[in-house]
N, C-alpha and C. Protein backbone atom coordinates (compact mmCIF):
# COMPACT_ATOMS: atom_id res chain seq x y z
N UNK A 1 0.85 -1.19 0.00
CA UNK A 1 0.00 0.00 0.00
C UNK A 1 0.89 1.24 0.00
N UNK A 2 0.52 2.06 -0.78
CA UNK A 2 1.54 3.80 -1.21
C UNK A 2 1.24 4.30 0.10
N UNK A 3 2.07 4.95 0.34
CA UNK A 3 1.59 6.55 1.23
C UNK A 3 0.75 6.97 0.65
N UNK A 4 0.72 7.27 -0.53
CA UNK A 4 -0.21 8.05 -1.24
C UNK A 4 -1.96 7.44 -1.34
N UNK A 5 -1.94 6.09 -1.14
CA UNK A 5 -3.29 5.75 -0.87
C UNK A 5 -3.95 5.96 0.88
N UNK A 6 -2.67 5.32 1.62
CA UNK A 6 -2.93 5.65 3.05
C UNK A 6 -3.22 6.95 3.46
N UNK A 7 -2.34 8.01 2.80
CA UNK A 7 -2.61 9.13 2.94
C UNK A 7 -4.05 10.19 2.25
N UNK A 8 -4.98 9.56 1.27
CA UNK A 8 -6.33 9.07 0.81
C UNK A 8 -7.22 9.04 2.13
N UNK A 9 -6.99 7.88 2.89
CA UNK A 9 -7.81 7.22 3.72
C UNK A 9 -7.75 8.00 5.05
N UNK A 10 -6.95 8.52 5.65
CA UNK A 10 -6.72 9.23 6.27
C UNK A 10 -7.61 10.39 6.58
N UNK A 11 -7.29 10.82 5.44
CA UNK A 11 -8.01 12.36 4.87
C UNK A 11 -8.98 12.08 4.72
N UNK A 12 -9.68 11.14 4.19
CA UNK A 12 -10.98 10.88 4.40
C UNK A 12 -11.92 10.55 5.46
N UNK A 13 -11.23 9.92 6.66
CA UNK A 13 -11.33 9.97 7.80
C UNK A 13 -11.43 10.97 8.57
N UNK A 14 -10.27 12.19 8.85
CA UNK A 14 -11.07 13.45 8.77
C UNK A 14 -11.84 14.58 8.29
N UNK A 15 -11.72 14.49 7.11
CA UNK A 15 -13.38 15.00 6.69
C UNK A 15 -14.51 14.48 7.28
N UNK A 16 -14.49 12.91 7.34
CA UNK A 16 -15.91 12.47 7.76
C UNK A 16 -16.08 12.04 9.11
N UNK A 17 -15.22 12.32 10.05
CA UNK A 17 -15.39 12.34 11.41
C UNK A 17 -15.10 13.58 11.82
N UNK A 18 -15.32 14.94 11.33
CA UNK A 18 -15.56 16.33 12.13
C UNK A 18 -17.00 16.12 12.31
N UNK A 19 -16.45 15.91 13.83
CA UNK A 19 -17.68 16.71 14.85
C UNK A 19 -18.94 17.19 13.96
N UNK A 20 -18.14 18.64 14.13
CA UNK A 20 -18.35 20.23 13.70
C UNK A 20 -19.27 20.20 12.73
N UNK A 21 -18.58 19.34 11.12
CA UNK A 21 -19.50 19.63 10.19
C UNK A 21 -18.76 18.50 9.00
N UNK A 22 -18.84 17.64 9.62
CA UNK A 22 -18.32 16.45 8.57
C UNK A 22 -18.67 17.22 6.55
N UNK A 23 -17.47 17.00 6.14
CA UNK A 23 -17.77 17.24 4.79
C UNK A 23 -17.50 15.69 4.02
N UNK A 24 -18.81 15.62 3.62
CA UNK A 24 -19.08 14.55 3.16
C UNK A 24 -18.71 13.99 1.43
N UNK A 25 -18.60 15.08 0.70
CA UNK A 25 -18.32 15.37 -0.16
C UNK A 25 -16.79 15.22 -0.80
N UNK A 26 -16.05 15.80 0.19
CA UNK A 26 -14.44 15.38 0.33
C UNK A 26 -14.14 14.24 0.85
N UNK A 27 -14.91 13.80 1.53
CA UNK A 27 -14.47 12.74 2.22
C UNK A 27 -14.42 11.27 1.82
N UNK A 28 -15.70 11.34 0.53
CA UNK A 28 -16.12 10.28 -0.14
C UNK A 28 -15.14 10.49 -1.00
N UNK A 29 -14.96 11.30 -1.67
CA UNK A 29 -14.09 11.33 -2.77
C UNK A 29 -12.51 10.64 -2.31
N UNK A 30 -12.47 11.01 -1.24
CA UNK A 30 -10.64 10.36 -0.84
C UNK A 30 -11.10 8.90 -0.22
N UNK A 31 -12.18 8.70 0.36
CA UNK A 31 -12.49 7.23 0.60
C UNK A 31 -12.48 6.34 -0.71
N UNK A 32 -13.45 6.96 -1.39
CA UNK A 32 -13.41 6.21 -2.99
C UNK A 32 -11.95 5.58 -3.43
N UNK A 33 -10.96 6.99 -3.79
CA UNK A 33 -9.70 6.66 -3.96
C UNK A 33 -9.00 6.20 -3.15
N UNK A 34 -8.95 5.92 -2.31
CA UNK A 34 -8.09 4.68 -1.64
C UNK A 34 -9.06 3.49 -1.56
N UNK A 35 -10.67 3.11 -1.88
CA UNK A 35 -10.89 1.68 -2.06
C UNK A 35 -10.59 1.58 -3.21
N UNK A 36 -10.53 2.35 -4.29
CA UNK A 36 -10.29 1.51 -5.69
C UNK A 36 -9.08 1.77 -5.78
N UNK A 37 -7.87 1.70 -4.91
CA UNK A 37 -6.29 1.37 -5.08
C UNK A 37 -6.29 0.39 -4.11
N UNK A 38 -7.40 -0.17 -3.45
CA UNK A 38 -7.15 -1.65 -2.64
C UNK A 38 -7.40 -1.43 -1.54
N UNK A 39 -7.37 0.19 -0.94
CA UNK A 39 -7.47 -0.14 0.58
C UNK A 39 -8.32 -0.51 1.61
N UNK A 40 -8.28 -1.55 1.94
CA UNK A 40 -9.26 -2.76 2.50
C UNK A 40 -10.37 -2.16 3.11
N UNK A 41 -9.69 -1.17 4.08
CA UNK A 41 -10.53 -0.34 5.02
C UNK A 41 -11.57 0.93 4.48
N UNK A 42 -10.94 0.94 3.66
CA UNK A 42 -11.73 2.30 2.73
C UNK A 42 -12.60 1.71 1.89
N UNK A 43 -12.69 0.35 1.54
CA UNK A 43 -13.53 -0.68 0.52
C UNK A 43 -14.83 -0.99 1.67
N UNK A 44 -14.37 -1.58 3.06
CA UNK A 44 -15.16 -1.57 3.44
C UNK A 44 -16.19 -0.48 3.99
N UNK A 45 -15.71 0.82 4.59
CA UNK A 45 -16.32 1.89 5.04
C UNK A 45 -16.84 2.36 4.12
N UNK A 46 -16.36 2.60 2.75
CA UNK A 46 -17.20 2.92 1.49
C UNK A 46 -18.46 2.24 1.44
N UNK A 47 -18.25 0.71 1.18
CA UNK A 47 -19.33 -0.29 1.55
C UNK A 47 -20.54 0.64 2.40
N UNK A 48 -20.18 0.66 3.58
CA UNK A 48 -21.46 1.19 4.58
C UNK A 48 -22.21 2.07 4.36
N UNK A 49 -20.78 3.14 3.59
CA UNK A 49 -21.63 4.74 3.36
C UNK A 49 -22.71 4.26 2.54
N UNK A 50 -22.41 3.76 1.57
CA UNK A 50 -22.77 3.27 0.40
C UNK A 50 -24.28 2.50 0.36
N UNK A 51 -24.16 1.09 1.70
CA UNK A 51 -25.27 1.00 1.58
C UNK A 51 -26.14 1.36 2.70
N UNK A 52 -25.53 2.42 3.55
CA UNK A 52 -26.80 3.53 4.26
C UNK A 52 -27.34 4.91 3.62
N UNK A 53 -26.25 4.89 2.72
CA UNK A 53 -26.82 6.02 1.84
C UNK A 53 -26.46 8.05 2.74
N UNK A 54 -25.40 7.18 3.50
CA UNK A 54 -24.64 8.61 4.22
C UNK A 54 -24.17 9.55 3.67
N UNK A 55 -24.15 10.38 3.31
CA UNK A 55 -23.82 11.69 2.54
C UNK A 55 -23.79 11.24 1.15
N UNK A 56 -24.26 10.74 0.52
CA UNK A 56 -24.15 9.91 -0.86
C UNK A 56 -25.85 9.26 -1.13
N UNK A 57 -26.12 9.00 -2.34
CA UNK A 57 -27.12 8.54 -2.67
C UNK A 57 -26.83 6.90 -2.14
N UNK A 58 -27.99 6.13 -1.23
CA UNK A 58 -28.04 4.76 -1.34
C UNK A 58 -27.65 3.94 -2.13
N UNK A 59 -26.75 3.01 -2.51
CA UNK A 59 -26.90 2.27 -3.51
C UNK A 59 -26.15 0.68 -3.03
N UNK A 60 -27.38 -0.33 -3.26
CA UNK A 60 -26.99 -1.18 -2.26
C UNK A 60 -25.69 -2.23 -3.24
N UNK A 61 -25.99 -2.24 -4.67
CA UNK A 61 -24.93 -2.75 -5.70
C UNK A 61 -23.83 -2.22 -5.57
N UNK A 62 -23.67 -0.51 -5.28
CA UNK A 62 -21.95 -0.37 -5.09
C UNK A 62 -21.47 -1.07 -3.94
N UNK A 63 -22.42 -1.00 -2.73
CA UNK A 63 -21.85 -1.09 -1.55
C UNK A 63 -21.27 -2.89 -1.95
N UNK A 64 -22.27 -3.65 -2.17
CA UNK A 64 -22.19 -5.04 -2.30
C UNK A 64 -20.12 -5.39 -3.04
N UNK A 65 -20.13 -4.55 -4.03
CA UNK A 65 -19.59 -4.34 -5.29
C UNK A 65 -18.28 -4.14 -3.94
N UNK A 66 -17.81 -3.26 -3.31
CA UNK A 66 -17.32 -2.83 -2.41
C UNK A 66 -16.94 -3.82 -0.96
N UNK A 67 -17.74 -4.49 -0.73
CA UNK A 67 -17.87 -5.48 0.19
C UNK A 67 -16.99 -6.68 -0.06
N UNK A 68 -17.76 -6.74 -1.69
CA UNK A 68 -16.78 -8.28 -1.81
C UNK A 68 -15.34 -7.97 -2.44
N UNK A 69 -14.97 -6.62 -2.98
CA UNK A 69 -13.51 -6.27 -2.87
C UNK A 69 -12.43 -6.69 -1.45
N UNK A 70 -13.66 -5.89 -0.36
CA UNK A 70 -12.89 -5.69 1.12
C UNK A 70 -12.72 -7.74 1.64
N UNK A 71 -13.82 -8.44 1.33
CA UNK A 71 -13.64 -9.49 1.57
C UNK A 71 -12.35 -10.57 0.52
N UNK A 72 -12.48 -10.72 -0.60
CA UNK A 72 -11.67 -11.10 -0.89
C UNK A 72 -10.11 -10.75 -0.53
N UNK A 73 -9.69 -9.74 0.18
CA UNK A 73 -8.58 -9.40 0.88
C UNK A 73 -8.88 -9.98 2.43
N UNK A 74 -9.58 -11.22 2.83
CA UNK A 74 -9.89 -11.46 4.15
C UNK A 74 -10.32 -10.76 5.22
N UNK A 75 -11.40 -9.51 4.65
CA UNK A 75 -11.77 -8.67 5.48
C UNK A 75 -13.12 -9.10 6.29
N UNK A 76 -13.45 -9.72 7.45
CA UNK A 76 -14.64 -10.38 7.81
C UNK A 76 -15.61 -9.92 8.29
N UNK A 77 -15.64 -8.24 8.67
CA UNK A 77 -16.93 -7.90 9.17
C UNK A 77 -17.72 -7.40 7.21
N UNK A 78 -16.82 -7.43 6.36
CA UNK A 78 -17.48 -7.44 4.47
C UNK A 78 -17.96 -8.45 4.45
N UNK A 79 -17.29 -9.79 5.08
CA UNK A 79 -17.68 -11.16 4.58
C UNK A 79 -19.12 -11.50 4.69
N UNK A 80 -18.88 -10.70 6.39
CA UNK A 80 -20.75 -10.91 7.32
C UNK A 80 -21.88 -10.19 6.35
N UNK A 81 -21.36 -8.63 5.62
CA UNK A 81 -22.18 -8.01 5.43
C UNK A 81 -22.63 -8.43 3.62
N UNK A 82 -21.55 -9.53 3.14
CA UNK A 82 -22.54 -10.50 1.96
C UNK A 82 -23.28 -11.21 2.54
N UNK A 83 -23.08 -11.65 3.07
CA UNK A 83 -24.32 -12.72 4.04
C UNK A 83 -25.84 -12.26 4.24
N UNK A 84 -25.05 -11.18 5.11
CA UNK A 84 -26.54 -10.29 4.90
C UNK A 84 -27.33 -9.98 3.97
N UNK A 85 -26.68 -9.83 2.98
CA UNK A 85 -27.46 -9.26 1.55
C UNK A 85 -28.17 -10.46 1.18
N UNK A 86 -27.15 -11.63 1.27
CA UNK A 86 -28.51 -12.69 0.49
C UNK A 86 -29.34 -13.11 1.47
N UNK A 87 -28.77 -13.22 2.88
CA UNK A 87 -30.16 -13.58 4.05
C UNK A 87 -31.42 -12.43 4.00
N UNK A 88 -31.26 -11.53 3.46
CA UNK A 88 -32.62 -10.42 3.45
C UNK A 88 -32.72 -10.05 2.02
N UNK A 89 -31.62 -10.75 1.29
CA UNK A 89 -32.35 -10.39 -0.82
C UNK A 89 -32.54 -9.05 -1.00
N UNK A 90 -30.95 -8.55 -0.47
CA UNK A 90 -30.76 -7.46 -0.83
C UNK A 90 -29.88 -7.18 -2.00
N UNK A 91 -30.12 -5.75 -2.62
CA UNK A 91 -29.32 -5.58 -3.94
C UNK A 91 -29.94 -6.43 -4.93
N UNK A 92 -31.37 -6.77 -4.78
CA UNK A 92 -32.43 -7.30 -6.09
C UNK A 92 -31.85 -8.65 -6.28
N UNK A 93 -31.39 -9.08 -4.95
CA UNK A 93 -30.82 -11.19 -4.99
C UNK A 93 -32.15 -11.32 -4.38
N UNK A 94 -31.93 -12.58 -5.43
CA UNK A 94 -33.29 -13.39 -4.84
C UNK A 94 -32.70 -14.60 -3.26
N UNK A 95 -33.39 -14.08 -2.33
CA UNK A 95 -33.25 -14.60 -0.89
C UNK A 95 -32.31 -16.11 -0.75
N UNK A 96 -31.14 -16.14 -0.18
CA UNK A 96 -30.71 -17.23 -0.51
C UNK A 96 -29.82 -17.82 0.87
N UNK A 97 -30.63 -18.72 2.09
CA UNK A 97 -30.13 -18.98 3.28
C UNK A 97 -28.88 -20.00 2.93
N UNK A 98 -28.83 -20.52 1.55
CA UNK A 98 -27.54 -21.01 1.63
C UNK A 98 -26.26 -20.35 1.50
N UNK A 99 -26.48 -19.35 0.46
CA UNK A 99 -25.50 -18.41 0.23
C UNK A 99 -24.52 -17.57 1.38
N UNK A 100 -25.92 -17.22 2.18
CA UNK A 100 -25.52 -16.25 3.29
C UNK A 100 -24.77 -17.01 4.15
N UNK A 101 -25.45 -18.45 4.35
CA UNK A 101 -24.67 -19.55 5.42
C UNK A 101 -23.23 -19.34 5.03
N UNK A 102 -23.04 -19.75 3.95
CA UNK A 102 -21.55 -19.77 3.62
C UNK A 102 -20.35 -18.38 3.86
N UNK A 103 -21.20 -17.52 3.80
CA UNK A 103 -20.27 -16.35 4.19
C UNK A 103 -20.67 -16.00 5.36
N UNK A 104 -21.90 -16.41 5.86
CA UNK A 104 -21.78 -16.31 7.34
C UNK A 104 -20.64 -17.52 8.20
N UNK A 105 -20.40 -18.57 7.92
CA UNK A 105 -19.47 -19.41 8.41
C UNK A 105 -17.71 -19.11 7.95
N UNK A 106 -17.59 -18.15 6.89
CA UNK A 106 -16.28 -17.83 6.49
C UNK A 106 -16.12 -16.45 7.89
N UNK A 107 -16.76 -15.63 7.37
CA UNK A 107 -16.89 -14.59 8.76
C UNK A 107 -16.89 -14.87 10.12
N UNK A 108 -17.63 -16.20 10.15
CA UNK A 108 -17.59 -16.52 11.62
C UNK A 108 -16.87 -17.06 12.05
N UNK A 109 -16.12 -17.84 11.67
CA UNK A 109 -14.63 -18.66 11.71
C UNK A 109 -13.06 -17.18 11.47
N UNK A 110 -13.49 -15.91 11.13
CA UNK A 110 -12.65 -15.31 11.19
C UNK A 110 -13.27 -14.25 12.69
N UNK A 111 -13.86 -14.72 13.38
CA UNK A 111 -14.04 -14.51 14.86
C UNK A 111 -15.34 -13.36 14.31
N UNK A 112 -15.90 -13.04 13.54
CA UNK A 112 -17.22 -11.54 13.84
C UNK A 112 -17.94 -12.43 14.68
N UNK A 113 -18.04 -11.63 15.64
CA UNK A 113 -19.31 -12.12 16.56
C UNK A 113 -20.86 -11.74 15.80
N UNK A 114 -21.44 -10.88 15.09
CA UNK A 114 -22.60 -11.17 14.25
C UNK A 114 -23.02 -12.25 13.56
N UNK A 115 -21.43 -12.78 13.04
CA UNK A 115 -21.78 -13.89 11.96
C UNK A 115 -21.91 -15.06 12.53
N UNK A 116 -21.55 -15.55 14.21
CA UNK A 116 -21.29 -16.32 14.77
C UNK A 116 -22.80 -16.26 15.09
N UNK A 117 -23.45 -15.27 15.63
CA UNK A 117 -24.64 -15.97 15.85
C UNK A 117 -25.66 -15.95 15.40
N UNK A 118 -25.62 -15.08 13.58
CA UNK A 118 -26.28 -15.80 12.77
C UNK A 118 -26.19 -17.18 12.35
N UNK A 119 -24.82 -17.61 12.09
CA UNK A 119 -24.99 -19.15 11.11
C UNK A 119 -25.35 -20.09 12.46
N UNK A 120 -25.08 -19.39 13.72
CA UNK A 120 -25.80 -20.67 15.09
C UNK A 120 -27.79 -20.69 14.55
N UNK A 121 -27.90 -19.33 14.33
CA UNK A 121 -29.60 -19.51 14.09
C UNK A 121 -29.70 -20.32 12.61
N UNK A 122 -28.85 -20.02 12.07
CA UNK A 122 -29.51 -21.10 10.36
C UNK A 122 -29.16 -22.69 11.21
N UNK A 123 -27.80 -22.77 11.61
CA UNK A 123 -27.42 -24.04 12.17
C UNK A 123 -29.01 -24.83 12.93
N UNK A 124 -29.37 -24.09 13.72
CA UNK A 124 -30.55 -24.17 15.06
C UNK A 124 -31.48 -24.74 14.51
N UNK A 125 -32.19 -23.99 12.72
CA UNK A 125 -33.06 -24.26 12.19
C UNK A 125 -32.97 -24.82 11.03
N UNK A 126 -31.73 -25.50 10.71
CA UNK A 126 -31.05 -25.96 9.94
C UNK A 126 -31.93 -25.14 8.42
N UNK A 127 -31.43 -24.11 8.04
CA UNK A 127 -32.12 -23.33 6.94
C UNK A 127 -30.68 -22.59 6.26
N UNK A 128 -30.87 -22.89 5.07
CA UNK A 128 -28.88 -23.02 4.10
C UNK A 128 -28.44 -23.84 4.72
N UNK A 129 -28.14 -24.61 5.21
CA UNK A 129 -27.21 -25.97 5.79
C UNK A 129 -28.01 -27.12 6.17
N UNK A 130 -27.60 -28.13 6.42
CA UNK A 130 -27.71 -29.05 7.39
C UNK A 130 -27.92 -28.56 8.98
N UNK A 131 -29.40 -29.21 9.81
CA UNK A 131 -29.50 -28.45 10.97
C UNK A 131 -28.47 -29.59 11.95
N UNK A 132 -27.85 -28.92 13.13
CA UNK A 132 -26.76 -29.12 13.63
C UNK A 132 -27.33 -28.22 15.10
N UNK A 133 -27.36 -29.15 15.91
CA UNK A 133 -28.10 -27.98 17.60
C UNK A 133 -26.88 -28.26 17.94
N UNK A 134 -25.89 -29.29 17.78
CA UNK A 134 -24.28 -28.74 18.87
C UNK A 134 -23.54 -28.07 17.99
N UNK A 135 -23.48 -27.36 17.08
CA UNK A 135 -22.72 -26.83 15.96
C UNK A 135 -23.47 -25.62 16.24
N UNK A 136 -24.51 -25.19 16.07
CA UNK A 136 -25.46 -24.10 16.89
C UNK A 136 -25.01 -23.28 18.08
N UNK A 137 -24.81 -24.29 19.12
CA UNK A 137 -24.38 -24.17 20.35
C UNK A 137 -22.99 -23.54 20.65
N UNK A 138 -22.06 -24.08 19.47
CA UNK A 138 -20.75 -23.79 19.39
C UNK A 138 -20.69 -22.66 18.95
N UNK A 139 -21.25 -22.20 17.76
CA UNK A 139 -21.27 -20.91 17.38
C UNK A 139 -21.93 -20.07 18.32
N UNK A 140 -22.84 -20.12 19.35
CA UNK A 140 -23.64 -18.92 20.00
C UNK A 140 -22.48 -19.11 20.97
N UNK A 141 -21.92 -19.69 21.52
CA UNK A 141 -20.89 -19.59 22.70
C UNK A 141 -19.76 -18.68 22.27
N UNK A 142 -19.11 -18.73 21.26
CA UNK A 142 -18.40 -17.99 20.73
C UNK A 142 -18.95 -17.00 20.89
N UNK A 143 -20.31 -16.24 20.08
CA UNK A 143 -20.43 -15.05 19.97
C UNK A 143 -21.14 -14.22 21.16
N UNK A 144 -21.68 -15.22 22.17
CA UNK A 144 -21.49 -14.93 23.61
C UNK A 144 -20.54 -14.10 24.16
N UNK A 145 -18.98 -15.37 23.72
CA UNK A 145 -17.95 -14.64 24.36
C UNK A 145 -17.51 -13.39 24.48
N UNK A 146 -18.19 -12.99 22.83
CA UNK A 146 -17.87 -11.26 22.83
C UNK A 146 -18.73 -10.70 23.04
N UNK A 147 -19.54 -10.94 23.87
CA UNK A 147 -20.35 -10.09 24.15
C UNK A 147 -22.03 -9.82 23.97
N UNK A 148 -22.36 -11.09 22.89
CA UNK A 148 -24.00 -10.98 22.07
C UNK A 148 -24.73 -11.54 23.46
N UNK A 149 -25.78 -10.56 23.28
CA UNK A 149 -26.72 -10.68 24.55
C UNK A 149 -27.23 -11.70 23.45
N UNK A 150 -28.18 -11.42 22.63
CA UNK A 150 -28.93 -12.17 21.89
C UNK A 150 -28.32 -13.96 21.12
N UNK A 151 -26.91 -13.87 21.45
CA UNK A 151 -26.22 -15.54 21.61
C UNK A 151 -26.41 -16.00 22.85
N UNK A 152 -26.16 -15.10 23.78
CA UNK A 152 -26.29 -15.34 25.19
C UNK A 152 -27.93 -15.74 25.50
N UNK A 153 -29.19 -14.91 25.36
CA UNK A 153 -30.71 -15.60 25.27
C UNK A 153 -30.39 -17.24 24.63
N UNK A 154 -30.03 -17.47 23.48
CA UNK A 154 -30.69 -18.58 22.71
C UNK A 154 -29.90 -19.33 23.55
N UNK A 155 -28.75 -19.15 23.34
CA UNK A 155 -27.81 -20.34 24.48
C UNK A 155 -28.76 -20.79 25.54
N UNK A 156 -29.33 -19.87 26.86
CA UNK A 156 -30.55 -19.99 27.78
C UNK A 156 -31.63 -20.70 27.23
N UNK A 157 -31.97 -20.55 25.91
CA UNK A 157 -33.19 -21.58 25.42
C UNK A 157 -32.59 -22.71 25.18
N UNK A 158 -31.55 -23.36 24.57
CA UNK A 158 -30.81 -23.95 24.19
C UNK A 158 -30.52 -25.24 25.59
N UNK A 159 -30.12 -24.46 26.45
CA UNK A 159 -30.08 -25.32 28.00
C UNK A 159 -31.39 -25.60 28.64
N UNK A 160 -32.29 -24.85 28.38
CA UNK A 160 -33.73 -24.85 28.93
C UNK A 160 -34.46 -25.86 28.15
N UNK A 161 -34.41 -26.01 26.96
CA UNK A 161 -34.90 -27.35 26.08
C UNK A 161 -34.00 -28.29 25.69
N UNK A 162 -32.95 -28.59 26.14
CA UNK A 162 -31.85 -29.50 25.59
C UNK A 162 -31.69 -29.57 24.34
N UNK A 163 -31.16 -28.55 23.57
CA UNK A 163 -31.02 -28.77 21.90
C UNK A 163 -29.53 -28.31 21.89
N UNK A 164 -28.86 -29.54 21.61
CA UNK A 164 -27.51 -29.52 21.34
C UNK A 164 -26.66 -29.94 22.79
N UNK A 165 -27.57 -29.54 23.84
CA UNK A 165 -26.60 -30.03 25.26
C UNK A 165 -27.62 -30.44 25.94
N UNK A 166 -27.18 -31.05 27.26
CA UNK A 166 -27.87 -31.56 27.48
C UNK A 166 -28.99 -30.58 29.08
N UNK A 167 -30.45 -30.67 29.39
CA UNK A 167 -31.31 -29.79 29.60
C UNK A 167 -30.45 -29.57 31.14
N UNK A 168 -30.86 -27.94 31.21
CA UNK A 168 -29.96 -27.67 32.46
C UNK A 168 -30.96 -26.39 32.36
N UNK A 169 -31.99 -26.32 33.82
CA UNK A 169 -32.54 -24.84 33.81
C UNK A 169 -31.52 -24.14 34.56
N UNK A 170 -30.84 -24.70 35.36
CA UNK A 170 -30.05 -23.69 35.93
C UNK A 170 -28.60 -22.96 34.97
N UNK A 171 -28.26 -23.67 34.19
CA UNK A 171 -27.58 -23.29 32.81
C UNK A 171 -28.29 -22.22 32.32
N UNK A 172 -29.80 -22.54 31.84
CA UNK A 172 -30.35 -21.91 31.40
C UNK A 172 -30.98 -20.23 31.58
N UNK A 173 -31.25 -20.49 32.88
CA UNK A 173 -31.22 -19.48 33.83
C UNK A 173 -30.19 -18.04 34.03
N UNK A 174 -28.84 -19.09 34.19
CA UNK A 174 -27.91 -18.04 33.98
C UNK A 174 -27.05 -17.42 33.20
N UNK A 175 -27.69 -18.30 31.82
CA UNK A 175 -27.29 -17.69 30.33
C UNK A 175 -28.23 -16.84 30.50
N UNK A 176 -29.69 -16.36 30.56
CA UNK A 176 -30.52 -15.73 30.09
C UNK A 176 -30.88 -14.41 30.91
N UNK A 177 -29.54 -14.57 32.48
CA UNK A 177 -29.22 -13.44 33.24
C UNK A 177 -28.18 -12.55 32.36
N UNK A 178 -27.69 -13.08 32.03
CA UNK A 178 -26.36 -12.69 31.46
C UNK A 178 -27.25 -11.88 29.91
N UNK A 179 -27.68 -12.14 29.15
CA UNK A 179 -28.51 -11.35 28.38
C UNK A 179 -29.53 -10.70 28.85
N UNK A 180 -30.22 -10.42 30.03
CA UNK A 180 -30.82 -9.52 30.46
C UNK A 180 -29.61 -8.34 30.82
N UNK A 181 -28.90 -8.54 31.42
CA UNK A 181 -27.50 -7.73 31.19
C UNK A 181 -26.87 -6.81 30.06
N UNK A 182 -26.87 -7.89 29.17
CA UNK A 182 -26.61 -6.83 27.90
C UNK A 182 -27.73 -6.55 27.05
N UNK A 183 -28.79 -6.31 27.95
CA UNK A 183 -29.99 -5.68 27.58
C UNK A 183 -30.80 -6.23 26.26
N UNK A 184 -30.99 -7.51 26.59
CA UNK A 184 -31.76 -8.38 25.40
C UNK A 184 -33.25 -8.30 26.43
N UNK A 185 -34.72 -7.99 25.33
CA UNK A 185 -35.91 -7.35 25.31
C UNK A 185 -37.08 -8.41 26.15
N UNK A 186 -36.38 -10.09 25.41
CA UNK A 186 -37.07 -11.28 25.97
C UNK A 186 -36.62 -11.41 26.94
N UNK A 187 -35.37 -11.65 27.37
CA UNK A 187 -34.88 -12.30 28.47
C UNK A 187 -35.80 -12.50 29.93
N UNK A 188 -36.01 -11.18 29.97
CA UNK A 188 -36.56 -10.81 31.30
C UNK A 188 -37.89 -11.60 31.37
N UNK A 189 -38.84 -11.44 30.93
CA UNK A 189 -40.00 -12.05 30.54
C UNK A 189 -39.84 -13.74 30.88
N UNK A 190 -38.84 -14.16 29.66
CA UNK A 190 -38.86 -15.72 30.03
C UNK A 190 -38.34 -16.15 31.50
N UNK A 191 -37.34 -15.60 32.13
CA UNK A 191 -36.69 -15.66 33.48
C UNK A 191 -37.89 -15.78 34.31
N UNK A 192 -38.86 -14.62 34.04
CA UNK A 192 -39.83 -14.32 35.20
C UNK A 192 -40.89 -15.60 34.83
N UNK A 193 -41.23 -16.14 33.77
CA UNK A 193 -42.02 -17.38 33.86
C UNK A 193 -41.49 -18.38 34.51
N UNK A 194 -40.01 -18.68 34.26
CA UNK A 194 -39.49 -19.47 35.26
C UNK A 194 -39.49 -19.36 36.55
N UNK A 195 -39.38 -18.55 36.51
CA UNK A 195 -39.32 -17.59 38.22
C UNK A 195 -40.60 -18.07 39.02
N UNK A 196 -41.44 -17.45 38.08
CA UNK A 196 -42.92 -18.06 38.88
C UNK A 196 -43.32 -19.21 38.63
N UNK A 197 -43.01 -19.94 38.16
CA UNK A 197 -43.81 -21.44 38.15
C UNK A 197 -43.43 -21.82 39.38
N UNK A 198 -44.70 -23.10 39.35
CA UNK A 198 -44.74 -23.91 40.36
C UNK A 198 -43.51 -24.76 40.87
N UNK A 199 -42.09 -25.13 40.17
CA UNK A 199 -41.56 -25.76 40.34
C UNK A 199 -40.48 -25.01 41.28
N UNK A 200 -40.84 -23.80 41.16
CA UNK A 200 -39.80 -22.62 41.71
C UNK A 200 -40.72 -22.03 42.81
């Protein structure tokens, strides 16, 4: 990579992180030029602008277009965000849970915790793959680890119905503390049915 592209990305970085009055205009323009000289990071952040439509017109084909640049250089939060496109048939793809599986499992094996506990939910419901509840399990633990309240819930359902391990409410229980924690919406709700039943 040139100075001269790094020095691109840079500059584009501050244009589009002033506070004050982000100029969006300059900023795309030096982001642009350093993703189309390779730079991974500028392929992917382009990507985003691109498909949120941030100071730039929406367009979910560049961003895509952009994504799988940043990924084929082993970039994995791009990898997650092809996945996405075909798990919701975005960019005018027709809906495709196998597709997404597959770049959700390349991403998730390069540690994104998103992608980890999407391909646990295709895994769960075996939908693009073969269904797999301890392969499920493995992936939501991972993306637990960093932090997903919402790996952390299913894990709690996961121990609470024995799918993939074996039934443990008290497992269950304190996976689904641990996502009331990082502020997941169900958690609380299911805890408190447990809470109140008769067996408790």
């Amino acid at each position: 990579m040139t100075n001269e592209v790094e020095k691109d990305y840079e500059l584009a970085k501050r244009y589009l992180r002033d506070e004050a009055s982000p100029s969006y205009e300059k900023g795309l323009l030096h982001l642009r030029k350093a993703a189309d000289a390779g730079h991974v990071k500028a392929q992917y952040n382009l990507g985003i602008y691109l498909h949120e439509g941030i100071g730039c017109p929406e367009s979910k084909q560049d961003a895509y277009f952009y994504f799988q640049l940043a990924s084929a250089q082993g970039h994995g939060r791009s990898t997650y965000m092809l996945g996405c496109y075909w798990l919701l048939g975005l960019n005018g793809f027709v809906q495709s849970e196998e597709r997404a599986a597959h770049f959700f499992r390349m991403a998730a094996d390069e540690g994104i915790m998103d992608a980890q506990y999407n391909l646990g939910v295709l895994l769960l419901e075996g939908k693009g793959l073969p269904k797999s509840e301890d392969e499920a399990v493995r992936y939501f633990e991972l993306a637990a680890e960093q932090g997903s309240a919402e790996a952390q819930y299913n894990l709690g359902i996961c121990h609470l119905k024995g799918l993939g391990v074996p039934p443990s409410e008290e497992e269950g229980v304190r996976h689904l503390e641990l996502a009331v924690q990082g502020g997941h919406e169900e958690a609380p709700k299911v805890l408190e049915k447990i809470l109140m039943s008769p067996a408790n």
